[in-house]
C-alpha atoms as a PDB file:
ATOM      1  CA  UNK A   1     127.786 185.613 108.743  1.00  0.00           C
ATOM      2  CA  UNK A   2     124.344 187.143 108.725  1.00  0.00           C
ATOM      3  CA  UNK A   3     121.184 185.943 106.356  1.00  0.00           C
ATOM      4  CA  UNK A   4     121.349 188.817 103.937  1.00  0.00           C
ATOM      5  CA  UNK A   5     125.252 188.501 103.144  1.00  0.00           C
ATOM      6  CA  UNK A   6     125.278 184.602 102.760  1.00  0.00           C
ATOM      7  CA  UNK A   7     122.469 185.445 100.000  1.00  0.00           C
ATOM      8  CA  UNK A   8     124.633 187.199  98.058  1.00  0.00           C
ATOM      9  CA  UNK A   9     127.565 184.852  97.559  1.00  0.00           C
ATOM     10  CA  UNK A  10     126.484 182.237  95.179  1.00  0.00           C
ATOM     11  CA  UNK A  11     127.891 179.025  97.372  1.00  0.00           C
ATOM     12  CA  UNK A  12     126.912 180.696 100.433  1.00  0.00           C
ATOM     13  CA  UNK A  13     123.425 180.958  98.808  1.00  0.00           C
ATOM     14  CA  UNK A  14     123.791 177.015  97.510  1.00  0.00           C
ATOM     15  CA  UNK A  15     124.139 176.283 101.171  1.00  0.00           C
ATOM     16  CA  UNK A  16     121.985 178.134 102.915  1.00  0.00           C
ATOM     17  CA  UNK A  17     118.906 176.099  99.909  1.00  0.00           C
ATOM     18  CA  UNK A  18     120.764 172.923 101.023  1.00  0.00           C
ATOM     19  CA  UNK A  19     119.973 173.245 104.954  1.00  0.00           C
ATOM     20  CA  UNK A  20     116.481 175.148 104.412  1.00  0.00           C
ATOM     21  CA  UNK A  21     115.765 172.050 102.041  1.00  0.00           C
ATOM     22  CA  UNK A  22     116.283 169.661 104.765  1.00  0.00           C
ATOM     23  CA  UNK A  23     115.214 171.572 107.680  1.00  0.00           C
ATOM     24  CA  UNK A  24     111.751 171.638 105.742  1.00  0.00           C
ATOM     25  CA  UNK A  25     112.415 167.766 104.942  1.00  0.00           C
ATOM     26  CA  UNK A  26     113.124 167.210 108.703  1.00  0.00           C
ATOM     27  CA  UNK A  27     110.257 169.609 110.483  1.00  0.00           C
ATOM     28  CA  UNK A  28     107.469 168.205 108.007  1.00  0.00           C
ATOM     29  CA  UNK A  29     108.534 165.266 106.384  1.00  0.00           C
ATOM     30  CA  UNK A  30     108.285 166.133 102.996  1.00  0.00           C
ATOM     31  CA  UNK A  31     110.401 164.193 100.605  1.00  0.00           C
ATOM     32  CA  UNK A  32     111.218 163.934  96.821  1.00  0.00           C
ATOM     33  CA  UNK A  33     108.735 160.646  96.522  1.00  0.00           C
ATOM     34  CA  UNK A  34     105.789 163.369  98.037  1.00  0.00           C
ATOM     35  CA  UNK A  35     103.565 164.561  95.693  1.00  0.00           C
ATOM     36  CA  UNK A  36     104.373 166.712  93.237  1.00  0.00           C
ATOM     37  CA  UNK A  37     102.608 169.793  95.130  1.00  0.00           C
ATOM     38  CA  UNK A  38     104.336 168.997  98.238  1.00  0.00           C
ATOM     39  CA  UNK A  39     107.091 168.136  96.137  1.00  0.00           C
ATOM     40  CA  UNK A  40     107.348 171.829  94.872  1.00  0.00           C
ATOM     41  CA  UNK A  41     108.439 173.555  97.982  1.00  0.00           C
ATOM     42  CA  UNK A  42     111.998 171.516  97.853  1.00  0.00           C
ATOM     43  CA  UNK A  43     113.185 173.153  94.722  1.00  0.00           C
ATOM     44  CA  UNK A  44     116.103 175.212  94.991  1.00  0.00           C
ATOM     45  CA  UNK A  45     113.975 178.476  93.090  1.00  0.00           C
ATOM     46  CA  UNK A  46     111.016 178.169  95.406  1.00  0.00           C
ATOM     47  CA  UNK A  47     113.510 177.646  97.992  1.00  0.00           C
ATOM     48  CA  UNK A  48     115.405 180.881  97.080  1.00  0.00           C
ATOM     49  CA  UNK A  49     112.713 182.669  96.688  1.00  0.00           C
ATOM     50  CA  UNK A  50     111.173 181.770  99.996  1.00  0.00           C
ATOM     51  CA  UNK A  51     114.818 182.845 101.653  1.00  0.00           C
ATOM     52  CA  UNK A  52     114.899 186.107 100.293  1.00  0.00           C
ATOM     53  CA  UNK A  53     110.934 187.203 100.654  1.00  0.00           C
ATOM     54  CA  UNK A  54     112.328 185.974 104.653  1.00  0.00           C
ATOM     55  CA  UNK A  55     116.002 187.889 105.455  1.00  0.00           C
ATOM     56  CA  UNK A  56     114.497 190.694 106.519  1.00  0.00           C
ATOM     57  CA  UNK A  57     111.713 189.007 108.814  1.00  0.00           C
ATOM     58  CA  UNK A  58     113.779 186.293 110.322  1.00  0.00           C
ATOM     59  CA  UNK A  59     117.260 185.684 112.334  1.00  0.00           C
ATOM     60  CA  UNK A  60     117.964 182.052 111.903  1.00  0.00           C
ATOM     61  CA  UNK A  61     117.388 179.886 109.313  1.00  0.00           C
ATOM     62  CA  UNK A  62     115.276 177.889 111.496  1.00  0.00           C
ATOM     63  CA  UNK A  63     112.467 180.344 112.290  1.00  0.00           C
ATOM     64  CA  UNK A  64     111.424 179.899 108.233  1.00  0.00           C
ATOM     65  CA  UNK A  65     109.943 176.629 109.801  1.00  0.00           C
ATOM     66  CA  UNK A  66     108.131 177.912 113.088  1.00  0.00           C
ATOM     67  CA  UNK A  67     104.111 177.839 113.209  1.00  0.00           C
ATOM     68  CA  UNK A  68     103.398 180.602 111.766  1.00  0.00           C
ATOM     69  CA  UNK A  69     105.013 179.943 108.221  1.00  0.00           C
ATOM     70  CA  UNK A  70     103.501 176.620 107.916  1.00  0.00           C
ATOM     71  CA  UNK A  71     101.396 177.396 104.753  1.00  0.00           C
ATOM     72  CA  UNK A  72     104.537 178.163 102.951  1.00  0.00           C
ATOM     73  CA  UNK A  73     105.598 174.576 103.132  1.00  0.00           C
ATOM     74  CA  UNK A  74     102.289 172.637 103.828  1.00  0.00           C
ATOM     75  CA  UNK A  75      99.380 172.236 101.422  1.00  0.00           C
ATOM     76  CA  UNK A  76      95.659 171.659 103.349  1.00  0.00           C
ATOM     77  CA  UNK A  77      94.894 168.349 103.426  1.00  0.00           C
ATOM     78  CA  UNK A  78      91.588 169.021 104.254  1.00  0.00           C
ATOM     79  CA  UNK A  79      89.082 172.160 104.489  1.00  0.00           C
ATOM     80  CA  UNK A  80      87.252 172.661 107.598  1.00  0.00           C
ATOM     81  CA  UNK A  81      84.261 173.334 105.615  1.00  0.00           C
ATOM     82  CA  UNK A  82      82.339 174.117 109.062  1.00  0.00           C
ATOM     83  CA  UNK A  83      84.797 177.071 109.273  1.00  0.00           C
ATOM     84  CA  UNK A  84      84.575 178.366 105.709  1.00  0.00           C
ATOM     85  CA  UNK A  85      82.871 181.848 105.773  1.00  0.00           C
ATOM     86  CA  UNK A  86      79.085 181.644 104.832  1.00  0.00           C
ATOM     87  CA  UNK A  87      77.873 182.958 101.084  1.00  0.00           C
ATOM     88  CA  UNK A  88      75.228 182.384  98.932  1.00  0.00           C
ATOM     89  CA  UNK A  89      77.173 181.545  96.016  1.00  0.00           C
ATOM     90  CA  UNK A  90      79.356 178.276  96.154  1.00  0.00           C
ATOM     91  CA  UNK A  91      82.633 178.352  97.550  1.00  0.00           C
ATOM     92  CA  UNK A  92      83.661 175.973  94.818  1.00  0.00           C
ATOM     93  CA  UNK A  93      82.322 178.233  91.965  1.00  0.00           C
ATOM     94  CA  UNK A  94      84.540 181.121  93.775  1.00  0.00           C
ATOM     95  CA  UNK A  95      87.542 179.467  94.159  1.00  0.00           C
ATOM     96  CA  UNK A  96      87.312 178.409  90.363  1.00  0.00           C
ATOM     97  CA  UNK A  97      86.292 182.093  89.270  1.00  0.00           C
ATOM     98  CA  UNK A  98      89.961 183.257  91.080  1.00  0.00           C
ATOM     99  CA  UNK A  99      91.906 180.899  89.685  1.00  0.00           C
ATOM    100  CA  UNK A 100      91.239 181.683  86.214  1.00  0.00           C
ATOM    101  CA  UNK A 101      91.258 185.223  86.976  1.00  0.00           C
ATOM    102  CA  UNK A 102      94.789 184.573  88.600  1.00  0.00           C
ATOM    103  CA  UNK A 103      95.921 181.843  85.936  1.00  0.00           C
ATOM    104  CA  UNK A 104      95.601 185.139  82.675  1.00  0.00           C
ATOM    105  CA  UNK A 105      96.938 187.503  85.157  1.00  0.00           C
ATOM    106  CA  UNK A 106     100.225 188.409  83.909  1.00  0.00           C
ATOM    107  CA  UNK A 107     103.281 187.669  86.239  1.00  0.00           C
ATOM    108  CA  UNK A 108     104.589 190.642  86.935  1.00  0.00           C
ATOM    109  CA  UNK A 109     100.658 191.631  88.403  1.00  0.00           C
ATOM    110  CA  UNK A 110     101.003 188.810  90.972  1.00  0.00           C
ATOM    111  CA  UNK A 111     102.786 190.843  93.626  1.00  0.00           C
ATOM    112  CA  UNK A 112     101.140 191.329  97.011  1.00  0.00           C
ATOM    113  CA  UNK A 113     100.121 194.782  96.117  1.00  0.00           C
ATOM    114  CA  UNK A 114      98.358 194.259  93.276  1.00  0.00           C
ATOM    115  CA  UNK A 115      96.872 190.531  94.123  1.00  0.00           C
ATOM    116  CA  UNK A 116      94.335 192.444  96.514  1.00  0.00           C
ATOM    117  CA  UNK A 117      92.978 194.450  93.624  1.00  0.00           C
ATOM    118  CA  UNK A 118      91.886 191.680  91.588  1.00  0.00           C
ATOM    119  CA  UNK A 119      90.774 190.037  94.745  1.00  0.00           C
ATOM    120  CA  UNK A 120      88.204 192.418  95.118  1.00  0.00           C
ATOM    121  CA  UNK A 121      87.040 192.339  91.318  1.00  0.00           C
ATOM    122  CA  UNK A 122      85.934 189.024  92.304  1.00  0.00           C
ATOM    123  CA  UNK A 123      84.337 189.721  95.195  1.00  0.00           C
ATOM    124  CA  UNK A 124      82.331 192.097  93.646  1.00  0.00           C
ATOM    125  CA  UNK A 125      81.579 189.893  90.813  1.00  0.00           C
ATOM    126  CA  UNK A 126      80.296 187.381  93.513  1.00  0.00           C
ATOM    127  CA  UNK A 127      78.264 190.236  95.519  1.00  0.00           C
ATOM    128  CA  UNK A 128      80.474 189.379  98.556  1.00  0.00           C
ATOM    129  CA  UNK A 129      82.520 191.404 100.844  1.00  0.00           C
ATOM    130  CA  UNK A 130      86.487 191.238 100.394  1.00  0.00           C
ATOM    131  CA  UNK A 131      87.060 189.892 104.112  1.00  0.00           C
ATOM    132  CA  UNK A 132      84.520 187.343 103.403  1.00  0.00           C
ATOM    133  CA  UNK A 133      86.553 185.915 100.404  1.00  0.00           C
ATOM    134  CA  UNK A 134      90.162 186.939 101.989  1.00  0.00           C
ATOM    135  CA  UNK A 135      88.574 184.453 104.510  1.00  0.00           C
ATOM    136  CA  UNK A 136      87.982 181.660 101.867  1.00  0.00           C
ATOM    137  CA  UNK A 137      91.298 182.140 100.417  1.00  0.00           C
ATOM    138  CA  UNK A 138      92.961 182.315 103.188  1.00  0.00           C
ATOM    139  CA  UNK A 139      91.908 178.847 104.063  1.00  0.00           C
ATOM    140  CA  UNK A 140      91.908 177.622 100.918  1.00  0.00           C
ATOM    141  CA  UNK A 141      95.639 178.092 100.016  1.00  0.00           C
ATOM    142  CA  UNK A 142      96.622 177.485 104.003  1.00  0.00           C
ATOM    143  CA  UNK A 143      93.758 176.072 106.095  1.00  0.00           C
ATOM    144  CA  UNK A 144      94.152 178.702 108.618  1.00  0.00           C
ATOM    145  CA  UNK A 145      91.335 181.210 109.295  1.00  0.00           C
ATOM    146  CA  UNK A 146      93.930 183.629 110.414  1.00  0.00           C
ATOM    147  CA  UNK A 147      97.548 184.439 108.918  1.00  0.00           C
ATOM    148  CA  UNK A 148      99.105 187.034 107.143  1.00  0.00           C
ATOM    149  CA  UNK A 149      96.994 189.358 104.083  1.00  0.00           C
ATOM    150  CA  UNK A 150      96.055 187.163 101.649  1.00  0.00           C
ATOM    151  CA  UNK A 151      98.040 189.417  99.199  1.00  0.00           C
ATOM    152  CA  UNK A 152     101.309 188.545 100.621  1.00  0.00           C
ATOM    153  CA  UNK A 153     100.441 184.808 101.245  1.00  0.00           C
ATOM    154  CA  UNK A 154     100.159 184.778  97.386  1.00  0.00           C
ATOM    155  CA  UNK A 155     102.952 186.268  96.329  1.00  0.00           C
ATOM    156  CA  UNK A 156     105.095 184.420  98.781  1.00  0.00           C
ATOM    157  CA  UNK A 157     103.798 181.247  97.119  1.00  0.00           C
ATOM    158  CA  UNK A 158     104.322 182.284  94.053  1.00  0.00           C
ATOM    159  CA  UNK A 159     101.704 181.727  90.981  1.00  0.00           C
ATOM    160  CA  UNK A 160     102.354 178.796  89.915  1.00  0.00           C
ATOM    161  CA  UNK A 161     102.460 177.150  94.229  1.00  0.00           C
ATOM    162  CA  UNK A 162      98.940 178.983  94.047  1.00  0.00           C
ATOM    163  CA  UNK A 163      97.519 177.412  90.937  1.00  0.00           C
ATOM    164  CA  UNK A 164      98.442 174.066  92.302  1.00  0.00           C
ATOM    165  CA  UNK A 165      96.569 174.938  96.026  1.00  0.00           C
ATOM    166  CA  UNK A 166      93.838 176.711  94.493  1.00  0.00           C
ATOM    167  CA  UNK A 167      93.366 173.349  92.282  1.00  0.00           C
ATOM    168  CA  UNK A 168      93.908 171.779  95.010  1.00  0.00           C
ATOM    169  CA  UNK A 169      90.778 173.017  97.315  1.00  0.00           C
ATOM    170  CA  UNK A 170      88.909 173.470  94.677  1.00  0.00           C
ATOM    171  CA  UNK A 171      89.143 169.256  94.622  1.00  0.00           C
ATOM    172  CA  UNK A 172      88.418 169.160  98.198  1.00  0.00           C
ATOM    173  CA  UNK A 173      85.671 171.235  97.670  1.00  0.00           C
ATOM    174  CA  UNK A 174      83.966 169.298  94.779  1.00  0.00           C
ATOM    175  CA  UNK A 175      84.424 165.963  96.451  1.00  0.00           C
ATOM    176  CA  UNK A 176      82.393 166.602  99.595  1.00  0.00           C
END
């Protein structure tokens, strides 16, 4: 039976969280003692969610964990602050300016077509060019410089997974 139709039988749906969870347990070794950010990417909503944002982009459960959706389930431990763009405001000030522009925004704004617009409110508010802080997010929420639009990234993660990274570089950020 195909992605899409196990998703819409409840126990198919049950199992289908079950053996994402602990493919995601098993590719990065995240467990229930992790962190609680880590932590959050095991629960069955941001595990349902995360399945059906994928059933029309993947074929096997399995390709959820390949490269190239690594952010989804692994927070930065580190910024390659050599490799953030360059600005002449702080990238710490920034990343604190978004997320309380992103923590007010109401829930139903956070969707990867309207995340971009406030996006660039804060670039302009910061003089800077939207690439330059799609760059900064970018890295900030995944620690890749290059990766899907930031706008999808987001809403993918949800609000509340984005709070938690944001919060989380922004500590990385303030410690060096």
């Amino acid at each position: 039976m195909d992605l899409q139709r196990r998703l819409q039988i409840a126990g198919e749906r049950d199992l289908l969280v079950d053996e994402l969870r602990h493919l995601v347990q098993t590719t990065y070794g995240i467990s229930h003692r992790c962190c609680a950010t880590q932590e959050s990417v095991l629960t069955t909503e941001y595990l349902t969610s995360v399945l059906v944002w994928g059933q029309q982009r993947i074929t096997r459960l399995d390709d959820l964990t390949a490269p190239e959706f690594t952010y989804i389930w692994v927070i930065p431990e580190e910024l390659p602050l050599d490799q953030l763009p360059e600005m002449a405001c702080s990238h710490a000030d920034v990343l604190q300016y978004f997320l309380e522009t992103i923590v007010v925004m109401p829930p139903e704004k956070f969707t990867k077509e309207q995340i971009p617009k406030y996006v660039k409110l804060v670039a302009k508010w910061f003089s800077l060019k939207t690439p330059v802080l799609m760059k900064l997010l970018r890295m900030a929420i995944s620690g890749q410089k290059e990766g899907p639009p930031v706008g999808e990234m987001l809403s993918i993660l949800g609000k509340e997974t984005t709070i938690e990274r944001l919060k989380h570089a922004y500590a990385l950020l303030d410690k060096r």
